[in-house]
Protein backbone atom coordinates (compact mmCIF):
# COMPACT_ATOMS: atom_id res chain seq x y z
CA UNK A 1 167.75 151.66 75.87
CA UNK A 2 167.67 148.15 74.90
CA UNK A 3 168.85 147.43 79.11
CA UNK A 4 165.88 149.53 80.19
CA UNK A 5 162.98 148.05 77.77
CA UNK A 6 164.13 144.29 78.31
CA UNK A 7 163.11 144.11 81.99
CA UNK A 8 159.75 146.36 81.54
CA UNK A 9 158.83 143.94 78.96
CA UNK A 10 159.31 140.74 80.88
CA UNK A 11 157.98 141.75 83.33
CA UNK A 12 154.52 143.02 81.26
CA UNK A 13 154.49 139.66 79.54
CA UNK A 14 154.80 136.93 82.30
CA UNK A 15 150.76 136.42 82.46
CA UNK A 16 150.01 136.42 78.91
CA UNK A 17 153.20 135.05 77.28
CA UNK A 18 152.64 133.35 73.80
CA UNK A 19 155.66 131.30 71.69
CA UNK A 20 155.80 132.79 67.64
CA UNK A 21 154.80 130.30 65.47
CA UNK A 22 155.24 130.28 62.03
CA UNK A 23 155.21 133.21 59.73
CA UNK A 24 155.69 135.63 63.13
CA UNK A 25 159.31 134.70 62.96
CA UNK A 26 159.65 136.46 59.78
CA UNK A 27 157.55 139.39 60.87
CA UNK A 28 159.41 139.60 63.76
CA UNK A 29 162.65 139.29 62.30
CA UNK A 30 161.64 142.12 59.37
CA UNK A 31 160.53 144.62 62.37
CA UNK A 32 164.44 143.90 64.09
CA UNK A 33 166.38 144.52 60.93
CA UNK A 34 164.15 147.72 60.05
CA UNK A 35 164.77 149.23 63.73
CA UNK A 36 168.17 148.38 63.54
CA UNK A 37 168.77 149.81 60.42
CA UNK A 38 166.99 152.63 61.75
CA UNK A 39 168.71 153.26 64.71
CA UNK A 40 172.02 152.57 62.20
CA UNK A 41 170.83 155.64 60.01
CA UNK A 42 169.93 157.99 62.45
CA UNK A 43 173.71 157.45 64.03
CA UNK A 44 175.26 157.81 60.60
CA UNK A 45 173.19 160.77 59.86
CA UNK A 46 174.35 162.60 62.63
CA UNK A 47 177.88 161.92 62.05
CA UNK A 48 177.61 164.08 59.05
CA UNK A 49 175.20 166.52 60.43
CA UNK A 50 174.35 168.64 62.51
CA UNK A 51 171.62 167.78 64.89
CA UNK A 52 169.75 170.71 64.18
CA UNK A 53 169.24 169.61 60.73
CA UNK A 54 169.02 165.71 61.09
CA UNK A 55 165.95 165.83 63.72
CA UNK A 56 163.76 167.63 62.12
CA UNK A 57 163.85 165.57 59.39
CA UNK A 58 163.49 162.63 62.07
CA UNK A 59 160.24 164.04 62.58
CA UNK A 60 158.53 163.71 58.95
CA UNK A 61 158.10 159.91 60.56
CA UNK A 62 154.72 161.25 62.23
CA UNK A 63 152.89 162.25 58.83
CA UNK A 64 154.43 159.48 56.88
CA UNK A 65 152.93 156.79 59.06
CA UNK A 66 150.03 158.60 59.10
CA UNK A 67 149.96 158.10 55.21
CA UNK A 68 150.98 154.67 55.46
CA UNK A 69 148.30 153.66 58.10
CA UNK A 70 145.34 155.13 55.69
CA UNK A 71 147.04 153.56 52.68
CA UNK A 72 147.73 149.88 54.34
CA UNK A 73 145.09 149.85 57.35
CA UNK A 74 142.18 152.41 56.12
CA UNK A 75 142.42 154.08 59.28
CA UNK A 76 140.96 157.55 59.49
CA UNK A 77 143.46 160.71 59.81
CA UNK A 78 143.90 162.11 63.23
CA UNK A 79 143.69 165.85 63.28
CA UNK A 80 145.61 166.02 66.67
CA UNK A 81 148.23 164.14 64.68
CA UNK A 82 148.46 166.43 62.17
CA UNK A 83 148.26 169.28 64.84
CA UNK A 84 151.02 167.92 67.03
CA UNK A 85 153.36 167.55 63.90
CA UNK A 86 152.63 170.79 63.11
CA UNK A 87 153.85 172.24 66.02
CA UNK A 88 157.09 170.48 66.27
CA UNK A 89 157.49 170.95 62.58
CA UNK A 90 156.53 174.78 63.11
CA UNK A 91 159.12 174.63 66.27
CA UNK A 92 161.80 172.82 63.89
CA UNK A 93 161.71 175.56 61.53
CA UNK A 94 161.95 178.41 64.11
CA UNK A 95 164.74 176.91 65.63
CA UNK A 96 166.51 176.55 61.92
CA UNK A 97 165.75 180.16 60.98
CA UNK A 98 166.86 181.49 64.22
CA UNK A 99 170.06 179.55 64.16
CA UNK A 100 170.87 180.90 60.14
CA UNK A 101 169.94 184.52 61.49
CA UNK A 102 172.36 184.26 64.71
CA UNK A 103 175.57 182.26 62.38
């Protein structure tokens, strides 16, 4: 992932390039370690799991950023946000039903 984003991002940032200064280091240092650990979780989660049951769960990100970005930022809620994690929730849940009727 890391070999494909590298190159698409240089590539976006030759005309506009600007150095971190200060306080960015830590910022940007705090977003690395939280992805990483991220990424680190997810991996370790489905080394236990199943897939159908660790995804799902991947996907209770949407709303809780939502409720983080109206908390920390104000920002208004999206109804198409909501909608669309509806639907994959909605689709999540079929899939787990279907897959305890068929075992």
């Amino acid at each position: 992932m890391c070999l494909l984003q590298l190159p698409i991002a240089l590539a976006l940032s030759f005309g506009n390039w600007v150095m971190p200064e200060g306080i960015m280091w830590f910022w940007l240092l705090l977003v690395g370690v939280t992805a990483i650990s991220a990424h680190y979780s997810l991996s370790k989660a489905l080394s236990h799991a199943d897939a159908m049951v660790v995804i799902p769960m991947d996907f209770l990100r949407l709303p809780i950023i939502m409720l983080v970005s109206l908390y920390f930022y104000n920002e208004s809620i999206e109804w198409f946000l909501l909608l669309g994690a509806s639907i994959m929730l909605f689709g999540n849940y079929l899939n787990l039903k279907h897959e305890i009727v068929n075992s």
